[in-house]
C-alpha atoms as a PDB file:
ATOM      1  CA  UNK A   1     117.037 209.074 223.636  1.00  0.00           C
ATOM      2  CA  UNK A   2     116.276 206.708 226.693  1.00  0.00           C
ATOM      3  CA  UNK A   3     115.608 203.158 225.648  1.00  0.00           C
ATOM      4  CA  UNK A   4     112.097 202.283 227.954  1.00  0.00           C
ATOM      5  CA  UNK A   5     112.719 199.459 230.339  1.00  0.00           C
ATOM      6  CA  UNK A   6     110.676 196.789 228.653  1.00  0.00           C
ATOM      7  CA  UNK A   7     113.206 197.199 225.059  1.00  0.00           C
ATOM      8  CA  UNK A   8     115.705 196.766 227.160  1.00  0.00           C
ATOM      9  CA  UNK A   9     116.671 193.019 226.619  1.00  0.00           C
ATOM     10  CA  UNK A  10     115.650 193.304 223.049  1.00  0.00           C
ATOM     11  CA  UNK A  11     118.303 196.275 222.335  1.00  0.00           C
ATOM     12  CA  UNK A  12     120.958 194.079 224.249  1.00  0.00           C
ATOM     13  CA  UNK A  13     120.488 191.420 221.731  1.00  0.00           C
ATOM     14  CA  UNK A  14     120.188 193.468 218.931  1.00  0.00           C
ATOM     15  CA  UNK A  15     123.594 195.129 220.100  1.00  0.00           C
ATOM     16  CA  UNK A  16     125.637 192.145 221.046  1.00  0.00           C
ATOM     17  CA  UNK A  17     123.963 190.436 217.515  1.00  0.00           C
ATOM     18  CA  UNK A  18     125.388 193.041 215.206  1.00  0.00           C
ATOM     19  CA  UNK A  19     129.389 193.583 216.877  1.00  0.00           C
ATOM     20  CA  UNK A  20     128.928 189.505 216.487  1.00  0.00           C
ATOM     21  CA  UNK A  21     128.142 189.725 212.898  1.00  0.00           C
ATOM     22  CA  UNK A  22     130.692 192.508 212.021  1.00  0.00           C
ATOM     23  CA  UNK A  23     133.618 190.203 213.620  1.00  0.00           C
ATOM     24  CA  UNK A  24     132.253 187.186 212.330  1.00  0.00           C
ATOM     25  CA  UNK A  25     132.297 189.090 208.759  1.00  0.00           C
ATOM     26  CA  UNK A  26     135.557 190.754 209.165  1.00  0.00           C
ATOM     27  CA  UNK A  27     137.248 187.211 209.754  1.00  0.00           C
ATOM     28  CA  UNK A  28     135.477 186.280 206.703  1.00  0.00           C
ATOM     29  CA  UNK A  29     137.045 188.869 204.882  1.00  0.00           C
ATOM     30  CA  UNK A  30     140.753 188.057 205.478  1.00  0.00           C
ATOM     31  CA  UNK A  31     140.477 183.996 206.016  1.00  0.00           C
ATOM     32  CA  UNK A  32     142.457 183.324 202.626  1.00  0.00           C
ATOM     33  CA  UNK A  33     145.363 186.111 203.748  1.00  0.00           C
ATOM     34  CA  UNK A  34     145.502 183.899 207.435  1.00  0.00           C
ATOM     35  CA  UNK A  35     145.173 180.621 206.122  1.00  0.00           C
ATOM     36  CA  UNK A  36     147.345 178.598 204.046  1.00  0.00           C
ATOM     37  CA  UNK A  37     145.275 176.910 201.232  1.00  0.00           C
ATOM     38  CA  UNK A  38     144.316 173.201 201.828  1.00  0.00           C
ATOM     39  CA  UNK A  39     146.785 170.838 200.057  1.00  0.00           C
ATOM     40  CA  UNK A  40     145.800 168.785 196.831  1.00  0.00           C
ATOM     41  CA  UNK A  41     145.216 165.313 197.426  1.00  0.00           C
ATOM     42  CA  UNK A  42     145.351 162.653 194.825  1.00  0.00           C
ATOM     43  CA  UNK A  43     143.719 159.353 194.671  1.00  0.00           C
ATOM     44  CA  UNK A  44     146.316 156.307 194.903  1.00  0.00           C
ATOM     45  CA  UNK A  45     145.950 155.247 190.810  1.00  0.00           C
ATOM     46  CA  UNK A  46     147.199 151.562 192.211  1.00  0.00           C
ATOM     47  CA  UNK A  47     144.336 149.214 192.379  1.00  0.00           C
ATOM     48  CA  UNK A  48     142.959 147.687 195.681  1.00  0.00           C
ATOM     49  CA  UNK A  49     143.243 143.899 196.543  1.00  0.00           C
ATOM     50  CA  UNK A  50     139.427 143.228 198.309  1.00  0.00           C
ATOM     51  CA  UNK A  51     140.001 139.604 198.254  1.00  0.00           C
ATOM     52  CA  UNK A  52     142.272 140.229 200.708  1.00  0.00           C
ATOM     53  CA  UNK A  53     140.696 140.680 204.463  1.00  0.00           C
ATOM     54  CA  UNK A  54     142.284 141.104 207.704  1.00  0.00           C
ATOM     55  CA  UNK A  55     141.612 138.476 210.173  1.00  0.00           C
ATOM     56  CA  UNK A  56     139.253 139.143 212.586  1.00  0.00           C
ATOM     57  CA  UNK A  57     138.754 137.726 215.895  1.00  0.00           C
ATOM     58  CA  UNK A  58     135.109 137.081 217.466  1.00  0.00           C
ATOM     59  CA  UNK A  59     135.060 136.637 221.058  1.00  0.00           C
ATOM     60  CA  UNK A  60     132.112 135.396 223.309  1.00  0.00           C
ATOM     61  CA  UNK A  61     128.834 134.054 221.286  1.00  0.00           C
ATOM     62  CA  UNK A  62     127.275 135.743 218.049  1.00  0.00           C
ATOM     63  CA  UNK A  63     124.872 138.321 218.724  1.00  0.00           C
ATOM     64  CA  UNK A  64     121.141 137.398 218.319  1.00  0.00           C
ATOM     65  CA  UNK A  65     118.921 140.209 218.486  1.00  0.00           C
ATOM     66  CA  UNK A  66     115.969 139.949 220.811  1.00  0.00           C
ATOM     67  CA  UNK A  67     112.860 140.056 218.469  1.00  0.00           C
ATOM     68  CA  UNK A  68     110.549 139.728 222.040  1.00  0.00           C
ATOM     69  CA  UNK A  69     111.562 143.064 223.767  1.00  0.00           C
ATOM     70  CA  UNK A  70     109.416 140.848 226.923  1.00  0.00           C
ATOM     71  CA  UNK A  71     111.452 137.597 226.902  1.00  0.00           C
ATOM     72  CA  UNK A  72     114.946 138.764 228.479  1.00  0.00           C
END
Protein backbone atom coordinates (compact mmCIF):
# COMPACT_ATOMS: atom_id res chain seq x y z
CA UNK A 1 0.00 0.00 0.00
CA UNK A 2 1.83 3.34 -1.00
CA UNK A 3 0.35 6.36 0.69
CA UNK A 4 0.04 9.07 -2.62
CA UNK A 5 2.12 12.14 -2.06
CA UNK A 6 -0.63 14.63 -1.45
CA UNK A 7 -1.95 12.24 2.02
CA UNK A 8 1.19 12.47 2.97
CA UNK A 9 1.08 15.27 5.69
CA UNK A 10 -2.36 14.20 6.62
CA UNK A 11 -1.14 10.45 7.53
CA UNK A 12 1.83 12.12 9.51
CA UNK A 13 -0.64 13.80 11.68
CA UNK A 14 -2.92 11.18 11.92
CA UNK A 15 0.16 8.95 13.04
CA UNK A 16 1.94 11.20 15.43
CA UNK A 17 -2.00 12.12 16.79
CA UNK A 18 -2.81 8.58 17.78
CA UNK A 19 0.95 7.30 19.60
CA UNK A 20 0.09 10.93 21.35
CA UNK A 21 -3.23 9.83 22.49
CA UNK A 22 -2.22 6.23 23.50
CA UNK A 23 0.65 7.80 25.89
CA UNK A 24 -1.40 10.50 26.95
CA UNK A 25 -4.09 7.63 27.90
CA UNK A 26 -1.71 5.20 29.29
CA UNK A 27 -0.46 7.95 31.87
CA UNK A 28 -4.02 8.37 32.56
CA UNK A 29 -4.36 4.96 33.42
CA UNK A 30 -1.72 4.62 36.19
CA UNK A 31 -1.73 8.48 37.60
CA UNK A 32 -3.30 7.29 41.07
CA UNK A 33 -0.48 4.22 41.32
CA UNK A 34 2.40 7.33 40.58
CA UNK A 35 0.93 9.91 42.53
CA UNK A 36 0.44 10.28 46.10
CA UNK A 37 -3.16 11.55 46.80
CA UNK A 38 -3.51 15.34 47.53
CA UNK A 39 -3.60 16.02 51.32
CA UNK A 40 -6.90 17.11 53.19
CA UNK A 41 -7.01 20.57 54.07
CA UNK A 42 -9.19 22.02 56.72
CA UNK A 43 -10.51 25.43 57.15
CA UNK A 44 -8.97 27.32 60.33
CA UNK A 45 -12.53 27.04 62.63
CA UNK A 46 -10.92 30.33 64.54
CA UNK A 47 -12.65 33.43 63.47
CA UNK A 48 -10.94 36.32 61.51
CA UNK A 49 -10.34 39.85 63.04
CA UNK A 50 -11.26 42.30 59.68
CA UNK A 51 -11.20 45.29 61.81
CA UNK A 52 -7.84 44.78 61.93
CA UNK A 53 -5.75 46.14 58.68
CA UNK A 54 -2.19 46.29 58.00
CA UNK A 55 -0.80 49.64 57.48
CA UNK A 56 -0.24 50.64 54.24
CA UNK A 57 2.01 53.14 52.86
CA UNK A 58 1.04 55.45 49.72
CA UNK A 59 3.85 57.03 48.07
CA UNK A 60 3.80 59.86 45.37
CA UNK A 61 0.14 61.49 44.63
CA UNK A 62 -3.27 59.46 44.35
CA UNK A 63 -3.99 58.22 41.06
CA UNK A 64 -6.61 60.16 38.98
CA UNK A 65 -7.62 58.48 35.98
CA UNK A 66 -7.54 60.46 32.78
CA UNK A 67 -11.27 60.65 31.65
CA UNK A 68 -9.82 62.89 28.32
CA UNK A 69 -7.61 60.17 26.63
CA UNK A 70 -6.52 63.88 24.51
CA UNK A 71 -5.54 66.06 27.51
CA UNK A 72 -2.11 64.36 28.71
Amino acid sequence: MRIREDNRNMFLLVTVTLCCVAVAATLALFEPVFGQGPERRIADSRPVDASAHAPVRVVGAPFIPNTNPRQR
